[in-house]
PDB file of N, CA and C in Angstrom:
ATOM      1  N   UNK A   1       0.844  -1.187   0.000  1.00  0.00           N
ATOM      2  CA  UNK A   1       0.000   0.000   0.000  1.00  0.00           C
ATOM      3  C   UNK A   1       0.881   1.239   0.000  1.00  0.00           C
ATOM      4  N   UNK A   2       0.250   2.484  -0.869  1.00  0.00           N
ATOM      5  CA  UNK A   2       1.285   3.314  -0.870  1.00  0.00           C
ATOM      6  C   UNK A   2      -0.223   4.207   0.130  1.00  0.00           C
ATOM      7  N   UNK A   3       0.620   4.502   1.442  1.00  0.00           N
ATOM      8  CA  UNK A   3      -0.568   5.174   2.433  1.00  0.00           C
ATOM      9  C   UNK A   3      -0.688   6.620   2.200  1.00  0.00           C
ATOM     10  N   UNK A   4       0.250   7.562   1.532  1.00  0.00           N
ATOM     11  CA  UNK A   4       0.359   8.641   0.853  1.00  0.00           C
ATOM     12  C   UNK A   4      -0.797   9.143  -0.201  1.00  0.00           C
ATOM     13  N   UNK A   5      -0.467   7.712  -0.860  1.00  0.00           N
ATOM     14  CA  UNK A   5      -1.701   8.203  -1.552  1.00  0.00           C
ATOM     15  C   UNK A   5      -3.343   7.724  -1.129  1.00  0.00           C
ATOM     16  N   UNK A   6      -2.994   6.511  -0.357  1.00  0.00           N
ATOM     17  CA  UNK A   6      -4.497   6.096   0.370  1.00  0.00           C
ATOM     18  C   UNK A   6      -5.171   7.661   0.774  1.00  0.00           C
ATOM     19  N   UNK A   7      -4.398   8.560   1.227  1.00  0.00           N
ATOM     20  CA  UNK A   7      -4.821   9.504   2.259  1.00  0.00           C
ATOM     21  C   UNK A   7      -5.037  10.237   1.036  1.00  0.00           C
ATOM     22  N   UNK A   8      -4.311  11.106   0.372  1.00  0.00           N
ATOM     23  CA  UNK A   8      -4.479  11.647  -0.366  1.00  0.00           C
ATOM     24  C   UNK A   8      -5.830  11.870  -1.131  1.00  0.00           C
ATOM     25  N   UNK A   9      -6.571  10.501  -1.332  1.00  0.00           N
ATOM     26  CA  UNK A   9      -7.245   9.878  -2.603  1.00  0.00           C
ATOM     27  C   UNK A   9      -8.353   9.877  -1.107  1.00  0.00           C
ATOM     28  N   UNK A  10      -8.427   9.749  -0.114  1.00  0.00           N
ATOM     29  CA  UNK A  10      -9.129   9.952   1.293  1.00  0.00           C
ATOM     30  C   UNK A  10     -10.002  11.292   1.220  1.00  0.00           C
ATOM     31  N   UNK A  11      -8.747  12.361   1.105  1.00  0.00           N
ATOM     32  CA  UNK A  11      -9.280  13.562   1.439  1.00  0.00           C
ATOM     33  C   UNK A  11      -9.883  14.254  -0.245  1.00  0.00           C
ATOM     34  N   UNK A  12      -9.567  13.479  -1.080  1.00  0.00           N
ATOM     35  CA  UNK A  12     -10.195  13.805  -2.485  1.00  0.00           C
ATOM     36  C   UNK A  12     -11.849  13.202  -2.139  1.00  0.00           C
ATOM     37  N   UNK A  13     -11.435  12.379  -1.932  1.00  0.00           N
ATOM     38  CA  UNK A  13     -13.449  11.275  -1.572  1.00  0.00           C
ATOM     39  C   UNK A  13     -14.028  12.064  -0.714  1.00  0.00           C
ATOM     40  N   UNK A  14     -13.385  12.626   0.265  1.00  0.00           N
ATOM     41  CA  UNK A  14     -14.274  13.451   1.349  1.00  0.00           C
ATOM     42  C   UNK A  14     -14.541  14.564   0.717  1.00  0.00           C
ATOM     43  N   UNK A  15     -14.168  14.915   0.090  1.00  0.00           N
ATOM     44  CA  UNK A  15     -14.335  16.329  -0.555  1.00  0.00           C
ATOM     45  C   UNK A  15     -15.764  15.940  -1.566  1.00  0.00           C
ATOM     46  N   UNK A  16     -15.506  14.690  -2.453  1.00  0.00           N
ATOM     47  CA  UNK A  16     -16.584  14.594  -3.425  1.00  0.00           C
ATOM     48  C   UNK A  16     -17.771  13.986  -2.697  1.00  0.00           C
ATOM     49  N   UNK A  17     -17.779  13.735  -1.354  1.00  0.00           N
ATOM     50  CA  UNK A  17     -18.421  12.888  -0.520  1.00  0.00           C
ATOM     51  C   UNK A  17     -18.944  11.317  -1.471  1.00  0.00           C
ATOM     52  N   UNK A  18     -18.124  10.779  -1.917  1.00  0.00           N
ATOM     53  CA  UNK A  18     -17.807   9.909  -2.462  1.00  0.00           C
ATOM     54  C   UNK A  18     -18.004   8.562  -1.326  1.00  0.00           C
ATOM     55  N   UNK A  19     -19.108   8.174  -0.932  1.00  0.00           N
ATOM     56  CA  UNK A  19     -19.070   7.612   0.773  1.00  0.00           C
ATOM     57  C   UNK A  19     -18.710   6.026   0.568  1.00  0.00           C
ATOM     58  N   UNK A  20     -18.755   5.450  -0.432  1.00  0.00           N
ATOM     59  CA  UNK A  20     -18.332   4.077  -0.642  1.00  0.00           C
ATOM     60  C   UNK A  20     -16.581   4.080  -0.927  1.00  0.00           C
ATOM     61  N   UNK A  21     -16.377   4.781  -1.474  1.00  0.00           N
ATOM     62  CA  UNK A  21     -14.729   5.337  -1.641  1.00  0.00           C
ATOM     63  C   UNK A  21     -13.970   5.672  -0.695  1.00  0.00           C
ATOM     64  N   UNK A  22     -14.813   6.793   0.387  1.00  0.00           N
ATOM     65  CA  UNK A  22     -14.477   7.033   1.776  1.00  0.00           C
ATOM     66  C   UNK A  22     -14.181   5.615   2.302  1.00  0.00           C
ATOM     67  N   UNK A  23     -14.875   5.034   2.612  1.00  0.00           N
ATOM     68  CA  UNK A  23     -15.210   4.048   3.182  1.00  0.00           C
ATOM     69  C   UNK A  23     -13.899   2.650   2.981  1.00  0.00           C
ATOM     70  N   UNK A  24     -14.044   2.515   1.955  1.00  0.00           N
ATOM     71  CA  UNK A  24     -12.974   1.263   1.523  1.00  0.00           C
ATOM     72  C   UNK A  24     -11.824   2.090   1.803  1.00  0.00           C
ATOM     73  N   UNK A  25     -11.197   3.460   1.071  1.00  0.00           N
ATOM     74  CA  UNK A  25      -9.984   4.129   1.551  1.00  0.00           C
ATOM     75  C   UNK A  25      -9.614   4.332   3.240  1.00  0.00           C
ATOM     76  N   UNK A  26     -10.598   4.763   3.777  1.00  0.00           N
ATOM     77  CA  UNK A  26     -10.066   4.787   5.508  1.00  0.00           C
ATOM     78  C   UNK A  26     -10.694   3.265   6.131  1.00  0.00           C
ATOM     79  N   UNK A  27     -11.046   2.498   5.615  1.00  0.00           N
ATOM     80  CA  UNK A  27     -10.881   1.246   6.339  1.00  0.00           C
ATOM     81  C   UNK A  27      -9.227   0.524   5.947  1.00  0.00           C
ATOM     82  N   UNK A  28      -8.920   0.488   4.507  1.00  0.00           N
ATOM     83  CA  UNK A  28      -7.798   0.405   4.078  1.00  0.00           C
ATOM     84  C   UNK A  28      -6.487   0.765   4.864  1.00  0.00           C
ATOM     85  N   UNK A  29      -6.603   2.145   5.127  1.00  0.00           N
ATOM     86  CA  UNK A  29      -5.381   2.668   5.730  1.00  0.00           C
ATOM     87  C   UNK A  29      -5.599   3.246   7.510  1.00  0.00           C
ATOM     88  N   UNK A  30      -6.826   2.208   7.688  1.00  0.00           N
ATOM     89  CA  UNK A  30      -6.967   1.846   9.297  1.00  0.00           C
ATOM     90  C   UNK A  30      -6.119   0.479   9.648  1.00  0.00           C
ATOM     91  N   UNK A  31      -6.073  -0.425   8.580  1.00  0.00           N
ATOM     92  CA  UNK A  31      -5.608  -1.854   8.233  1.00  0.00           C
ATOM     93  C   UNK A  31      -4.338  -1.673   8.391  1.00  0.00           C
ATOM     94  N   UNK A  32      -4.030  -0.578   7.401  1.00  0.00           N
ATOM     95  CA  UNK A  32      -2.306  -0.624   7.258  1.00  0.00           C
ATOM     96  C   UNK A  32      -1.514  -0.172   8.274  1.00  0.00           C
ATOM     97  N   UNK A  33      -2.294   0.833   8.939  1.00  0.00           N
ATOM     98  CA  UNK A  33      -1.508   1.598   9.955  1.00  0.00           C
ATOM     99  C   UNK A  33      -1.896   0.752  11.443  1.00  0.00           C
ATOM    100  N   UNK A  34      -2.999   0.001  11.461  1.00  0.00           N
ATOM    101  CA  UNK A  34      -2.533  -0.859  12.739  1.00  0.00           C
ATOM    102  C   UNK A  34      -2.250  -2.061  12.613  1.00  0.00           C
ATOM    103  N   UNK A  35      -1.081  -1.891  11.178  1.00  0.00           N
ATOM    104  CA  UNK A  35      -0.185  -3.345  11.073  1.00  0.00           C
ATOM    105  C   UNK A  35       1.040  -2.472  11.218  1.00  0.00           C
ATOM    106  N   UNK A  36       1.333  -1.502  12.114  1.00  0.00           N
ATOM    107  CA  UNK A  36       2.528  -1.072  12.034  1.00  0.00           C
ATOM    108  C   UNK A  36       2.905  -0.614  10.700  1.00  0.00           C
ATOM    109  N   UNK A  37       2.093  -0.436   9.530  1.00  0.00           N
ATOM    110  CA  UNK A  37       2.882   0.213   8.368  1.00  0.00           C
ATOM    111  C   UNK A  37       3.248   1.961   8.628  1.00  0.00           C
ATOM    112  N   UNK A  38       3.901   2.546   8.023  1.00  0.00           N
ATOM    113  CA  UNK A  38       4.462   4.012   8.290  1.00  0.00           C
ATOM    114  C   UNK A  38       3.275   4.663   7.732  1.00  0.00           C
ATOM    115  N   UNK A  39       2.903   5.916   8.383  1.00  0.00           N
ATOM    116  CA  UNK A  39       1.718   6.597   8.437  1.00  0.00           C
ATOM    117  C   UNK A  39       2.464   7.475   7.128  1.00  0.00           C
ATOM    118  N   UNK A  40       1.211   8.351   6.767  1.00  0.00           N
ATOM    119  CA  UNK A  40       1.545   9.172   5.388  1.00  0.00           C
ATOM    120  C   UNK A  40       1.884  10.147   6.442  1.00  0.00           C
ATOM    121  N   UNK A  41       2.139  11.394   4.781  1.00  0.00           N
ATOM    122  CA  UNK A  41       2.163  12.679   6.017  1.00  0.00           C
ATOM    123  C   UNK A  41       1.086  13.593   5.985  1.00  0.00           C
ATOM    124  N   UNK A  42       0.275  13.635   7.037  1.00  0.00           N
ATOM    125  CA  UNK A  42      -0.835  14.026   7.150  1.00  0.00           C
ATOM    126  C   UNK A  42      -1.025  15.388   7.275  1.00  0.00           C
ATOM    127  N   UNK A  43      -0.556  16.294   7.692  1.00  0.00           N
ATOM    128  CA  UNK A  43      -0.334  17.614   7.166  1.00  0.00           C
ATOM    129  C   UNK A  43       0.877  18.141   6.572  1.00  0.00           C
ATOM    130  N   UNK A  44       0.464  19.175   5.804  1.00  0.00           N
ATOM    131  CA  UNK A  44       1.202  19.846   5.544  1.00  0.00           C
ATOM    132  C   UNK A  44       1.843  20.874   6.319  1.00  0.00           C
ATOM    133  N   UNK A  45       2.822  21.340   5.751  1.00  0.00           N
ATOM    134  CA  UNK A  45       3.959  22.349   6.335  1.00  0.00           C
ATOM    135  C   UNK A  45       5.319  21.829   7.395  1.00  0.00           C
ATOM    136  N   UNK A  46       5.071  22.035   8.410  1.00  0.00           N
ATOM    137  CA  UNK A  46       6.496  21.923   9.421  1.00  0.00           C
ATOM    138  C   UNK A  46       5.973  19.868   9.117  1.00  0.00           C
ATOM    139  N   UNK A  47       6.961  19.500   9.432  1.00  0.00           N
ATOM    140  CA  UNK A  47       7.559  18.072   9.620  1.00  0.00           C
ATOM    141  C   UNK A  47       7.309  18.527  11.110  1.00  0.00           C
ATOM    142  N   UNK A  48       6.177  17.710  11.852  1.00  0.00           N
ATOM    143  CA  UNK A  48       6.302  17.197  13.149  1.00  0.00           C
ATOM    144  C   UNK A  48       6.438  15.827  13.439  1.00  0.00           C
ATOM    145  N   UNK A  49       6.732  14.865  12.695  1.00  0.00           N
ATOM    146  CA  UNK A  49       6.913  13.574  12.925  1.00  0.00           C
ATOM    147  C   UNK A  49       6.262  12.212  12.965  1.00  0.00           C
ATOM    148  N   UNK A  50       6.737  11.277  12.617  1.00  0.00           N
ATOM    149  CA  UNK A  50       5.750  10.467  12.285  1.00  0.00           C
ATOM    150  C   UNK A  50       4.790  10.117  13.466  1.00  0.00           C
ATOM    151  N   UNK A  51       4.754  10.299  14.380  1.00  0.00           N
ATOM    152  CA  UNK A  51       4.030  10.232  15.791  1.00  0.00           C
ATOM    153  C   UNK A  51       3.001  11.088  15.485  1.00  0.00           C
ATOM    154  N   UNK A  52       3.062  12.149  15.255  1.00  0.00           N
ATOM    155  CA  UNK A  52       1.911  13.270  15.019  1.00  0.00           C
ATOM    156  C   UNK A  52       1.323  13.009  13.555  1.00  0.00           C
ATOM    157  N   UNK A  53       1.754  12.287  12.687  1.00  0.00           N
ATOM    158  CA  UNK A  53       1.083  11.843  11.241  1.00  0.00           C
ATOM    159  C   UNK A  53       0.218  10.811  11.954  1.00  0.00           C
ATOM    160  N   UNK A  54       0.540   9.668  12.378  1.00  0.00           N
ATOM    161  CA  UNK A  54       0.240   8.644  12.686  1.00  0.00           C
ATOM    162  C   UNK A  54      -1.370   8.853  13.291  1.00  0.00           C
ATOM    163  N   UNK A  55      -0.983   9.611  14.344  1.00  0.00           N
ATOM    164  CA  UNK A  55      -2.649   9.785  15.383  1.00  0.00           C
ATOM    165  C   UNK A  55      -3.209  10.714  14.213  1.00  0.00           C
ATOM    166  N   UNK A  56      -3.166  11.685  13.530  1.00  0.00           N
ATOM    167  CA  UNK A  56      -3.886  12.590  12.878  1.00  0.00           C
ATOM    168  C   UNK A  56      -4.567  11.775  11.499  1.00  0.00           C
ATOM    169  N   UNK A  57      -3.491  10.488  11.214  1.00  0.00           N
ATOM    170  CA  UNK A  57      -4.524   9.991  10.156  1.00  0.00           C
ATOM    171  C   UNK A  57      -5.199   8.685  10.580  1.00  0.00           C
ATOM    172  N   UNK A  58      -4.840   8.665  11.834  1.00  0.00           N
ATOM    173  CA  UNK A  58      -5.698   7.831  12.503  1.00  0.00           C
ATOM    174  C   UNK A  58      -7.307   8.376  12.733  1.00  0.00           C
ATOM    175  N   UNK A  59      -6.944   9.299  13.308  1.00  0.00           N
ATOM    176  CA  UNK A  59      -8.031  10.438  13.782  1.00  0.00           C
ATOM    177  C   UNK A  59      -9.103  10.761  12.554  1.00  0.00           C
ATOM    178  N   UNK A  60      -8.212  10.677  11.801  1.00  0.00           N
ATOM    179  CA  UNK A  60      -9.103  11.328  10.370  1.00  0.00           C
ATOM    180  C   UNK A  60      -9.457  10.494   9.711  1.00  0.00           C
ATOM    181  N   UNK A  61      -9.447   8.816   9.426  1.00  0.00           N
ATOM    182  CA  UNK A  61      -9.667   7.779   9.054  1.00  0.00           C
ATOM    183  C   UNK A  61     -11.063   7.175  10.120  1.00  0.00           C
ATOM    184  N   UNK A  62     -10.920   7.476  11.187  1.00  0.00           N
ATOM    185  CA  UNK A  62     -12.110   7.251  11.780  1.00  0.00           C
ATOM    186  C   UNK A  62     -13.600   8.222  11.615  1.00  0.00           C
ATOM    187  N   UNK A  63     -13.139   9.300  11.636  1.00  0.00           N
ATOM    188  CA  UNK A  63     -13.517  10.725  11.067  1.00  0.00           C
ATOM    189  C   UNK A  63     -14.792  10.089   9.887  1.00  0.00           C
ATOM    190  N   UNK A  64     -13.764  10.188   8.800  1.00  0.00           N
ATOM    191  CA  UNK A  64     -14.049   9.567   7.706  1.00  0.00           C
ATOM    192  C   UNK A  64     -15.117   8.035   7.513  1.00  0.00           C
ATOM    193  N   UNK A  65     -14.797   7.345   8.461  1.00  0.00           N
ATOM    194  CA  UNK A  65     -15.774   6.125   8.208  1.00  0.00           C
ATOM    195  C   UNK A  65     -16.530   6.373   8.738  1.00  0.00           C
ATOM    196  N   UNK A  66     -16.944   7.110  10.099  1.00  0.00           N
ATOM    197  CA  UNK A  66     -18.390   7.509  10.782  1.00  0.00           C
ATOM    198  C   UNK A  66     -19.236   8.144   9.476  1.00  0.00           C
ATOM    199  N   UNK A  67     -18.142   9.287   9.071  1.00  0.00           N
ATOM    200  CA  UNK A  67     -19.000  10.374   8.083  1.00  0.00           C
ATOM    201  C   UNK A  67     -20.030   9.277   7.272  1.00  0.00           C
ATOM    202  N   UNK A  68     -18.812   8.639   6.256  1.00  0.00           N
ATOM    203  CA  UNK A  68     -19.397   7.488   5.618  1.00  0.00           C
ATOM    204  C   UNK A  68     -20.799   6.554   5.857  1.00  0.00           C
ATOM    205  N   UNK A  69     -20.271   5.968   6.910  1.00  0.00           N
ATOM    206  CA  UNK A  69     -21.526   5.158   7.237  1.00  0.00           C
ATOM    207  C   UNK A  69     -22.719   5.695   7.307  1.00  0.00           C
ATOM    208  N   UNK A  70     -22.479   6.625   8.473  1.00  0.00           N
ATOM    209  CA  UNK A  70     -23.758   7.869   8.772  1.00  0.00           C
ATOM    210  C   UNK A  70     -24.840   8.152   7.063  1.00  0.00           C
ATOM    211  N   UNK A  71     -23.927   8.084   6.502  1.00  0.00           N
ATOM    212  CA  UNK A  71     -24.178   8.601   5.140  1.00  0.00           C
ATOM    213  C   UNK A  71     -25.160   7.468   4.345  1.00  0.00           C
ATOM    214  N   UNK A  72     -24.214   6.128   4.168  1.00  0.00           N
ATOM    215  CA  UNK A  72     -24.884   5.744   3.373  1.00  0.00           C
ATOM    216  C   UNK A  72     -25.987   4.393   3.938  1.00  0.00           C
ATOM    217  N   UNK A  73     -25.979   4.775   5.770  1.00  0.00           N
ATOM    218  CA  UNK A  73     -27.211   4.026   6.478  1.00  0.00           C
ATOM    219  C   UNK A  73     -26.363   2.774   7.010  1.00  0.00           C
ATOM    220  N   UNK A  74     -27.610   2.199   7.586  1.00  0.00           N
ATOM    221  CA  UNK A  74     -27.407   1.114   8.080  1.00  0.00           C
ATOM    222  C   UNK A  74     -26.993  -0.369   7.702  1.00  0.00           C
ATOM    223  N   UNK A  75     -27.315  -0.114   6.285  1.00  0.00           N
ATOM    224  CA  UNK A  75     -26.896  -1.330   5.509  1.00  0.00           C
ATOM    225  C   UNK A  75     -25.338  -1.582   5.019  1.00  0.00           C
ATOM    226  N   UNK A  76     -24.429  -0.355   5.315  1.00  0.00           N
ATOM    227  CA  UNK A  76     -23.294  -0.252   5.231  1.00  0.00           C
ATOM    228  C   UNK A  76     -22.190  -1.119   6.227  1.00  0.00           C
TER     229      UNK A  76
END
């Protein structure tokens, strides 16, 4: 998995509210990142470290699948 772009292609779906896309992308790179894979970099600007990527696209991957679900009901 390239998680760079998982996220990337994350915050493109959230934008189009794209909720099945949401959905498979932050379950995806919920998978990867609590197999120990290296977190993307989740914001921009200063380099605070992969510790602070890590929880923020954690944070935002959960974010993201509530939005999702919420969205497309119960049958999700």
């Amino acid at each position: 998995m390239d998680p760079q772009a998982a996220w990337d292609d994350l915050l493109d779906a959230l934008g189009e509210q794209d909720w099945d896309r949401v959905e498979e992308l932050a379950d995806g790179l919920l998978h990867w990142l609590g197999g120990n894979g290296f977190p993307p970099r989740a914001v921009t600007g200063s380099d605070l470290g992969a510790d602070w990527d890590r929880h923020i696209a954690l944070a935002g991957c959960r974010f993201a699948l509530a939005k999702a679900r919420e969205a497309l009901g119960p049958a999700s």
